[in-house]
N, C-alpha and C. Protein backbone atom coordinates (compact mmCIF):
# COMPACT_ATOMS: atom_id res chain seq x y z
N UNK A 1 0.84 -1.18 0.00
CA UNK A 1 0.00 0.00 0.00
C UNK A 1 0.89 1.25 0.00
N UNK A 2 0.81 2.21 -1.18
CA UNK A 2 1.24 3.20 -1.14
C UNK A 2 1.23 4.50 -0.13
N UNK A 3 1.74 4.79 0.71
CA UNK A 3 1.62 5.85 1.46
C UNK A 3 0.82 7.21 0.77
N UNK A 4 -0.24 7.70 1.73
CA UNK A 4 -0.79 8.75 0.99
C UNK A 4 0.12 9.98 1.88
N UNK A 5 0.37 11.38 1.88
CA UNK A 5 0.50 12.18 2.18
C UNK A 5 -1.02 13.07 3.02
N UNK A 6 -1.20 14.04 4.03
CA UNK A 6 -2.15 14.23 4.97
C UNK A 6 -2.32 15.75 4.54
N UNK A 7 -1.09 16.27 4.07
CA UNK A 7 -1.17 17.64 4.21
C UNK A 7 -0.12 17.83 3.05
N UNK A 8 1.54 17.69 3.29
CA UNK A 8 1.99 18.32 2.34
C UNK A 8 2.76 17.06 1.49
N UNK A 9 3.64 17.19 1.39
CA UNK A 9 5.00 15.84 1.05
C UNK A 9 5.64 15.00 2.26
N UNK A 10 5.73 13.76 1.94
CA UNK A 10 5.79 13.04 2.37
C UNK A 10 7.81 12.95 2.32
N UNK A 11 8.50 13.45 3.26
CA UNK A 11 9.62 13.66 3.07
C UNK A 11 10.71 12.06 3.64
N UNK A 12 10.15 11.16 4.43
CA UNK A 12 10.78 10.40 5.18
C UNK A 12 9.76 9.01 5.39
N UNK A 13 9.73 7.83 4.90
CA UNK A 13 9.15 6.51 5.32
C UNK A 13 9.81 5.85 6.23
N UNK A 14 9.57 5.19 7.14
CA UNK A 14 10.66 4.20 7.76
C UNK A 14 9.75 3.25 8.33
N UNK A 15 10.70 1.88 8.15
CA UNK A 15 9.07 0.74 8.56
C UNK A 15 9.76 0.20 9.82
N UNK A 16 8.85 0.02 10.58
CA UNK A 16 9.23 -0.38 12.10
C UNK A 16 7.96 -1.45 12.23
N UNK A 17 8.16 -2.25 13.89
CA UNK A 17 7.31 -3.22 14.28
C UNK A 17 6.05 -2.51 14.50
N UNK A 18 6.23 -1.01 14.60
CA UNK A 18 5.27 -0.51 15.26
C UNK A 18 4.18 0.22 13.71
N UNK A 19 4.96 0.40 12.36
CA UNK A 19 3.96 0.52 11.84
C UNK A 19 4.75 1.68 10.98
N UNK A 20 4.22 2.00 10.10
CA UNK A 20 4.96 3.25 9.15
C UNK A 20 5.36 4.29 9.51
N UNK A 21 6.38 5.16 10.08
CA UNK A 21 6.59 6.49 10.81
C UNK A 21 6.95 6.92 9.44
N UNK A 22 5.83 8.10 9.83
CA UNK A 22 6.24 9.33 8.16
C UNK A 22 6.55 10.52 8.58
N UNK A 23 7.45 11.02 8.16
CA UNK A 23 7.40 13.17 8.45
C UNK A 23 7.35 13.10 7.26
N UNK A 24 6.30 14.33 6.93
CA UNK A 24 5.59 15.49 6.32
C UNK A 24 6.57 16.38 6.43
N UNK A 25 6.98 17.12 5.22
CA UNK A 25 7.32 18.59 4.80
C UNK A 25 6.53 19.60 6.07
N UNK A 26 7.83 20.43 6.51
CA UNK A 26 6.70 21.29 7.58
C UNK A 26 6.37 22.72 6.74
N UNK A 27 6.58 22.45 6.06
CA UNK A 27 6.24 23.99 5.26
C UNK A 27 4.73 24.16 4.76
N UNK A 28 4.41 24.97 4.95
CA UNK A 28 3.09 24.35 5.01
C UNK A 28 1.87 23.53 5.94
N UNK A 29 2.68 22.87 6.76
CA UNK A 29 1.83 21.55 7.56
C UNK A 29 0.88 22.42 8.68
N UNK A 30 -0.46 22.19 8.72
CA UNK A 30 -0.73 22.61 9.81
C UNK A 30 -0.26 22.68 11.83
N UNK A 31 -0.12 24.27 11.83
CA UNK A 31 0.74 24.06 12.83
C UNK A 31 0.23 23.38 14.31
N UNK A 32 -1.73 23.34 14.15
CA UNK A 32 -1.97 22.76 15.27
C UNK A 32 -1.84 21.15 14.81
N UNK A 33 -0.98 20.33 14.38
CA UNK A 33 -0.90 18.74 14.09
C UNK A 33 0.46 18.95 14.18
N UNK A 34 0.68 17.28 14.26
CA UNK A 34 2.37 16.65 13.98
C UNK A 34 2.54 16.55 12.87
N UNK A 35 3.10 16.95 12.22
CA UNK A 35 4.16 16.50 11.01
C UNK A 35 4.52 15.17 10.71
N UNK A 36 4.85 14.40 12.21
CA UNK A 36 5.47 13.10 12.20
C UNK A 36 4.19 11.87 13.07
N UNK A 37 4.47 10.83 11.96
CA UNK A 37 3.21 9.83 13.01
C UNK A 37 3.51 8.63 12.20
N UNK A 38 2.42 7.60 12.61
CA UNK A 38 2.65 6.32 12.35
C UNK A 38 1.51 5.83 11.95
N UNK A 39 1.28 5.08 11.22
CA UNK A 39 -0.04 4.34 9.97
C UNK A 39 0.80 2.89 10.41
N UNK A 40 -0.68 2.25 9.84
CA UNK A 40 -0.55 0.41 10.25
C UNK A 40 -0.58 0.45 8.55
N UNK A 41 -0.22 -0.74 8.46
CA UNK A 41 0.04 -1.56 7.16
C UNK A 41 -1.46 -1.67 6.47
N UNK A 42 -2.61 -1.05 7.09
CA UNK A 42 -4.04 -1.16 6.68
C UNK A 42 -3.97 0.21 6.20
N UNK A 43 -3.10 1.22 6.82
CA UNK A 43 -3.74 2.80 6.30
C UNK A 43 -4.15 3.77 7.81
N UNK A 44 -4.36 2.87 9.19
CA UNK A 44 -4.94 3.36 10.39
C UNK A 44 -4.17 4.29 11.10
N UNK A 45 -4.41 5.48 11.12
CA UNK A 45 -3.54 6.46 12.35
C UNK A 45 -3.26 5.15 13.86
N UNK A 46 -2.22 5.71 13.77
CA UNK A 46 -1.92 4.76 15.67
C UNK A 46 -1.62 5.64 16.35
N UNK A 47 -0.53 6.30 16.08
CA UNK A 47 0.28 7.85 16.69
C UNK A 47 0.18 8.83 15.56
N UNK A 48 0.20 10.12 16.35
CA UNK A 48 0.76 11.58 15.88
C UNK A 48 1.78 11.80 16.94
N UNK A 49 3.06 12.37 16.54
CA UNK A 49 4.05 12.25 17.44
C UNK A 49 3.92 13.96 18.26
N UNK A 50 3.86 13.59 19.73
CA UNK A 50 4.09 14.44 20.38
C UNK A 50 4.50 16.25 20.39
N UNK A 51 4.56 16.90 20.16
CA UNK A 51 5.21 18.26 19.97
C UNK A 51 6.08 18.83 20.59
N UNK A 52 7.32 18.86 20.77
CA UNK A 52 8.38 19.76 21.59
C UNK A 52 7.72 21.23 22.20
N UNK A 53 6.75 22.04 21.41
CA UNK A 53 6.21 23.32 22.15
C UNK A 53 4.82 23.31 20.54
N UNK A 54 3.92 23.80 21.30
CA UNK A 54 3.37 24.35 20.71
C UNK A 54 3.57 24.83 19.16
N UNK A 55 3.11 24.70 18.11
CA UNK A 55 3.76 25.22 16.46
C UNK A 55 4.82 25.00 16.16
N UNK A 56 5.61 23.85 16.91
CA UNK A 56 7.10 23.34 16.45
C UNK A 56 6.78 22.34 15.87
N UNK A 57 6.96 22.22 14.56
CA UNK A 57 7.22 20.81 13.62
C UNK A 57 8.36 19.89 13.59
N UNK A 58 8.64 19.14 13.27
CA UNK A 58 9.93 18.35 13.04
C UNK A 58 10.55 18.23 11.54
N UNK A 59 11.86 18.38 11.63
CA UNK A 59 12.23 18.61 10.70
C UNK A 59 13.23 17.16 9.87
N UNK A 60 14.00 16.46 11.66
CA UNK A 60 14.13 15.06 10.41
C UNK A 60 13.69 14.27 11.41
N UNK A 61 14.30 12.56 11.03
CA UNK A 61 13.84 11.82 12.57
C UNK A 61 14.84 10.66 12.02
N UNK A 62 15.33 9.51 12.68
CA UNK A 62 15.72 8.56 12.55
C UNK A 62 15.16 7.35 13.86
N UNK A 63 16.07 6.82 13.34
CA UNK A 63 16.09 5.77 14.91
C UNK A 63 17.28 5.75 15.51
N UNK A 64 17.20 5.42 16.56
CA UNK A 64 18.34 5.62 17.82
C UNK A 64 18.83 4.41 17.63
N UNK A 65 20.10 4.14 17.98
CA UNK A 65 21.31 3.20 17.82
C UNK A 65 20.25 2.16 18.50
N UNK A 66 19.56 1.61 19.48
CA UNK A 66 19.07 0.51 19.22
C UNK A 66 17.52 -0.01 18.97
N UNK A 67 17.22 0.74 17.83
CA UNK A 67 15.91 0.49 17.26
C UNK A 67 14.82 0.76 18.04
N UNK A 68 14.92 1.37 19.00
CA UNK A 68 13.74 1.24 19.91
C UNK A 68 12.77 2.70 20.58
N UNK A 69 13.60 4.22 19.69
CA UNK A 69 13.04 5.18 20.40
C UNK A 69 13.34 5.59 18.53
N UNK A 70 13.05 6.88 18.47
CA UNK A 70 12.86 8.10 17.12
C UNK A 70 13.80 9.01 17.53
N UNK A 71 14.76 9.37 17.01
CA UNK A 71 15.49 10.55 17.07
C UNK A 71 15.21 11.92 15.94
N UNK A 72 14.69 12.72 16.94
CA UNK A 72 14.03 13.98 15.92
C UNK A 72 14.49 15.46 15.89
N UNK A 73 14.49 16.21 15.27
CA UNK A 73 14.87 17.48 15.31
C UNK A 73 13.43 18.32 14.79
N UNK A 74 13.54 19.76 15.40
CA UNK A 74 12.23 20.10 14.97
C UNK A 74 12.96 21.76 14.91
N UNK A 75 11.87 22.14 14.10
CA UNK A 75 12.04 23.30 12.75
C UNK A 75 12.80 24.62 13.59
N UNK A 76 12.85 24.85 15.62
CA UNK A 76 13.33 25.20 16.15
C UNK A 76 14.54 25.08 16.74
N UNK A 77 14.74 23.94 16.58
CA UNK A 77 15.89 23.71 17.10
C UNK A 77 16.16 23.02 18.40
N UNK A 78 15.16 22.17 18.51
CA UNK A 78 15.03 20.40 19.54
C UNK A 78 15.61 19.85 19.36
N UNK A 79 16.54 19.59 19.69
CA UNK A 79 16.36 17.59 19.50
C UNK A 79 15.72 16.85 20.58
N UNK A 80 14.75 15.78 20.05
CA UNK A 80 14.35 15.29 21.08
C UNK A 80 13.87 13.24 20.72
N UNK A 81 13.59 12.75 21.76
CA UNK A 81 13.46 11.07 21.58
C UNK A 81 11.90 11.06 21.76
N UNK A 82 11.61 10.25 20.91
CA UNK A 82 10.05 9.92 20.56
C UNK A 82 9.98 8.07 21.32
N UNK A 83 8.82 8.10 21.63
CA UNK A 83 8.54 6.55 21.97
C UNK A 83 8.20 6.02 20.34
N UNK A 84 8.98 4.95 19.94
CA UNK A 84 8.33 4.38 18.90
C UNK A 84 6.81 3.81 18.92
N UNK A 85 6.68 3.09 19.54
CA UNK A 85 5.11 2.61 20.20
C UNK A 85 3.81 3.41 20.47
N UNK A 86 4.04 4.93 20.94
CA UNK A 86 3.19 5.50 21.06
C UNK A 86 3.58 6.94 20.57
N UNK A 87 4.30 7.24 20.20
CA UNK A 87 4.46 8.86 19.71
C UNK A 87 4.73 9.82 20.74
N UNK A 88 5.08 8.96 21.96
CA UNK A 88 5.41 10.24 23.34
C UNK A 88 6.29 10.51 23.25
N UNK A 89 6.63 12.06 23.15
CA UNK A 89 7.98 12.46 23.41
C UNK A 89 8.34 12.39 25.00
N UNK A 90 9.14 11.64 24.90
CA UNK A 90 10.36 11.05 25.55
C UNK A 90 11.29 12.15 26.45
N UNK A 91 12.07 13.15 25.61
CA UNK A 91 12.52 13.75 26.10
C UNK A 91 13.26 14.97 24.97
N UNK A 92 13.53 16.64 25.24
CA UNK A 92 13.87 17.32 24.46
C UNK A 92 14.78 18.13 25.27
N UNK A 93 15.92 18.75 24.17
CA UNK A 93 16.70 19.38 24.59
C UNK A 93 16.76 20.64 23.77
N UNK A 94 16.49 21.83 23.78
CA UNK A 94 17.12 22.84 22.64
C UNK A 94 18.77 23.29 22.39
N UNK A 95 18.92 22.76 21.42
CA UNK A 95 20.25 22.81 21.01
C UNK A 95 20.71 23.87 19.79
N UNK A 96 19.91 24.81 19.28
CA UNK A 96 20.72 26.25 19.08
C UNK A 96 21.35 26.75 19.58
């Protein structure tokens, strides 16, 4: 199943146990939503990932050295760890 896009471009796929994590282009993206979230292999929202503050988007994400959290940066200048499983941010630091 082809990934649809929600809002803008679809900049990042990555397939995990937990289900498709996508970031969205934040240009554009509505600022009250996440940018970044996770779809089941059916198409089903599971997560929208958490927000560092209010109108902060994310800008990339990976996975952490052992597969098990999201490593993200957001359009301010966060970095912060996402729960893979549920989209909780974990923890943020501003690093500008």
């Amino acid at each position: 199943m082809e990934e649809q896009a929600r809002h803008t471009k679809i900049e990042k796929i990555i397939n995990s146990v937990a289900g498709n994590v996508i970031l969205e282009n934040p240009t554009g993206y509505p600022r009250n939503e996440s940018n970044l979230y996770c779809i089941s292999s059916m198409g089903k929202l599971l997560w929208s990932a958490e927000l560092p503050e209010p109108g902060v988007l994310y800008s990339r994400v990976k996975f952490d050295d052992s597969g098990e959290k999201l490593i993200t940066y957001s359009t301010r200048g966060h970095a912060c760890e996402i729960e893979l499983r549920t989209g909780k941010l974990l923890s943020k630091i501003l690093i500008r």
